[in-house]
C-alpha atoms as a PDB file:
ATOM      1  CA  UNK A   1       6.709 -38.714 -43.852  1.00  0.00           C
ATOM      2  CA  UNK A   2       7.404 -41.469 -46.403  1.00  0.00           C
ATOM      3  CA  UNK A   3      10.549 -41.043 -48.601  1.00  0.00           C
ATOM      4  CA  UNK A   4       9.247 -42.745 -52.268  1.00  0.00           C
ATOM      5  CA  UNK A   5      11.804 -43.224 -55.391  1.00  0.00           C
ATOM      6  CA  UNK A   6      10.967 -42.517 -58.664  1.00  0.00           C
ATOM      7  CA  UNK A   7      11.870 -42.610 -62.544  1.00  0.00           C
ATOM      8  CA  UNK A   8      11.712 -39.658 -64.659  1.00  0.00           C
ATOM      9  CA  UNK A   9      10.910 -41.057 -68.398  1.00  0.00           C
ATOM     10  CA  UNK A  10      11.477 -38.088 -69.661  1.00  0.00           C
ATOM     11  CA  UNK A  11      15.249 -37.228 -68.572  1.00  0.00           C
ATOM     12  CA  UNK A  12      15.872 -41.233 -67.721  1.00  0.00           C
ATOM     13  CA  UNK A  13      16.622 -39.977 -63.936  1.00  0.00           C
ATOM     14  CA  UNK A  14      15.647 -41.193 -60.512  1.00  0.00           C
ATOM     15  CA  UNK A  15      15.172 -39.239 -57.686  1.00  0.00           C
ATOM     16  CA  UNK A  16      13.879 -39.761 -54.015  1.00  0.00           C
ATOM     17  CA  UNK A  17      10.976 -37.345 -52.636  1.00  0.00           C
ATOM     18  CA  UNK A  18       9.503 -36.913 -49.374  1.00  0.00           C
ATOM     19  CA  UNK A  19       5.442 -36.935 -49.674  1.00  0.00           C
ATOM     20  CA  UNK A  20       3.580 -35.730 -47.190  1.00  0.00           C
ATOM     21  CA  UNK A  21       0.297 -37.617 -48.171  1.00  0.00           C
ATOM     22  CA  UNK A  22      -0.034 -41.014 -50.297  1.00  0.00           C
ATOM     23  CA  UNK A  23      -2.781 -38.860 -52.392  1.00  0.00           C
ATOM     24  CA  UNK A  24       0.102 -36.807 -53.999  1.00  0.00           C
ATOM     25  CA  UNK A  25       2.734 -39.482 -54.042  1.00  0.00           C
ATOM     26  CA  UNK A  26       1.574 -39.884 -57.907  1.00  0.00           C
ATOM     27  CA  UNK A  27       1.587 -36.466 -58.775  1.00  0.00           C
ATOM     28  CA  UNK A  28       5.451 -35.367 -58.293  1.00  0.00           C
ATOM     29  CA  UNK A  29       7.528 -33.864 -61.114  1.00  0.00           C
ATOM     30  CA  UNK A  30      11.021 -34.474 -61.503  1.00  0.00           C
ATOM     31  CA  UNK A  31      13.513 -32.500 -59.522  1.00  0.00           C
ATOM     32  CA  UNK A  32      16.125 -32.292 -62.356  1.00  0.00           C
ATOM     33  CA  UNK A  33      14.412 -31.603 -65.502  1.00  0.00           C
ATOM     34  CA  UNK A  34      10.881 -30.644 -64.039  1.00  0.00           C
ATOM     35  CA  UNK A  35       8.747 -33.223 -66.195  1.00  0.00           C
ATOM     36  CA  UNK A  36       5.998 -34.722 -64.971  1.00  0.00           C
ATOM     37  CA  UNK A  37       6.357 -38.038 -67.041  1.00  0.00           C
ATOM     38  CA  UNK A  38       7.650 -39.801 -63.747  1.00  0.00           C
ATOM     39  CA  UNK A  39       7.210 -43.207 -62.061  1.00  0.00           C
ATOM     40  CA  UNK A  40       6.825 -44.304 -58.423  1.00  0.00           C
ATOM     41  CA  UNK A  41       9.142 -47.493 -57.869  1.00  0.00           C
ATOM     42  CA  UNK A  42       8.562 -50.402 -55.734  1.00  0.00           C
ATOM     43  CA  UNK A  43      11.445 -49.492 -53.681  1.00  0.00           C
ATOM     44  CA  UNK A  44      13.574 -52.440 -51.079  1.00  0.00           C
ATOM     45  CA  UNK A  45      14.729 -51.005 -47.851  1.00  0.00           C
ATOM     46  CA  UNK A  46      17.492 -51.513 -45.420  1.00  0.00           C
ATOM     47  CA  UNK A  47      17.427 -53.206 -41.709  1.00  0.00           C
ATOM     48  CA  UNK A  48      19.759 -53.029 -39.441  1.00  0.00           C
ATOM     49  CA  UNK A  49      21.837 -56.289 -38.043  1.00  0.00           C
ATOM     50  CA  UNK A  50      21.114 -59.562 -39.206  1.00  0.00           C
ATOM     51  CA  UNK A  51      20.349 -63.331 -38.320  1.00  0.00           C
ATOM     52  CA  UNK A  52      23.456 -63.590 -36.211  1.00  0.00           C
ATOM     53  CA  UNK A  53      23.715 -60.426 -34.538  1.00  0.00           C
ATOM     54  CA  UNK A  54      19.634 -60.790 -33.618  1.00  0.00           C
ATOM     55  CA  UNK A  55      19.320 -64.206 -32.427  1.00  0.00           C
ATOM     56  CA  UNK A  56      21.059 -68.237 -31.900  1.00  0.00           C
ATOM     57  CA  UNK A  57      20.056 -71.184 -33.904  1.00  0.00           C
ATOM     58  CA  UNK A  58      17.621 -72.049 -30.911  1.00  0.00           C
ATOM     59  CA  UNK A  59      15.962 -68.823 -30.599  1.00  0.00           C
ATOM     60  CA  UNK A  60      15.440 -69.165 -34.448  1.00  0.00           C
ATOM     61  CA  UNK A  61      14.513 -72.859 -33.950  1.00  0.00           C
ATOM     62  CA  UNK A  62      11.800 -72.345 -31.004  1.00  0.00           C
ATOM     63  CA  UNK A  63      10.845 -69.207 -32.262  1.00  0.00           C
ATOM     64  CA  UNK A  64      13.257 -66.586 -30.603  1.00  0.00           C
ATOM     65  CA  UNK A  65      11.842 -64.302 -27.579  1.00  0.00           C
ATOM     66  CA  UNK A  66       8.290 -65.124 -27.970  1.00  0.00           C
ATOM     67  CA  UNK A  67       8.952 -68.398 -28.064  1.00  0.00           C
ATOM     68  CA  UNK A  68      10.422 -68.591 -24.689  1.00  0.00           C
ATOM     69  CA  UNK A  69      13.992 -69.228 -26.096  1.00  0.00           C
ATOM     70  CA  UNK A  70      15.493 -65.918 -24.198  1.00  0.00           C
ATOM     71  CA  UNK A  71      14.615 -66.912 -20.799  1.00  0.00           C
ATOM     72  CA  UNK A  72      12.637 -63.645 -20.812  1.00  0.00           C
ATOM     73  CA  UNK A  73       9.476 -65.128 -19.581  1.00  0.00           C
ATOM     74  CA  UNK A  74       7.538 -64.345 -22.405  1.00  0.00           C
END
C-alpha cells in the first residue's frame, strides 16, 4: 500500500496517508482540519547504504555484479 504526502491549503499542513488504490490517492481530506482543499506532493524517498558501502571503484567502473566485477560469474 503506497504511503503519499500531501499539503492541506486550507490549514497550510502536510500529512502522509496510506491509499489503498491510486484512483483515490486524489480524493483524501486532511487529517487535521478535515478540508478537502489538499495536494498530493512529488515526494523523494530514502535508500539504504550508499556508493561505498554497495560497491569499489571497479565494480562501479566495469559495471558492478553484472558486469562481472564480483567474481560472481554473472
Amino acid at each position: 500500500m503506497p504511503l503519499y504526502e500531501y499539503h492541506c491549503s486550507d490549514c497550510d499542513t502536510r500529512f502522509d496517508a496510506l491509499v489503498r488504490n491510486l484512483a483515490v490517492a486524489d480524493e483524501v481530506s486532511c487529517r487535521h482540519c478535515s478540508g478537502d482543499n489538499v495536494q498530493r506532493l512529488v515526494s523523494s524517498f530514502g535508500t539504504v547504504g550508499g556508493y561505498d558501502d554497495q560497491m569499489t571503484a571497479e565494480q562501479a567502473r566495469t559495471g558492478g555484479c553484472c558486469g562481472g566485477a564480483c567474481g560472481c560469474g554473472h
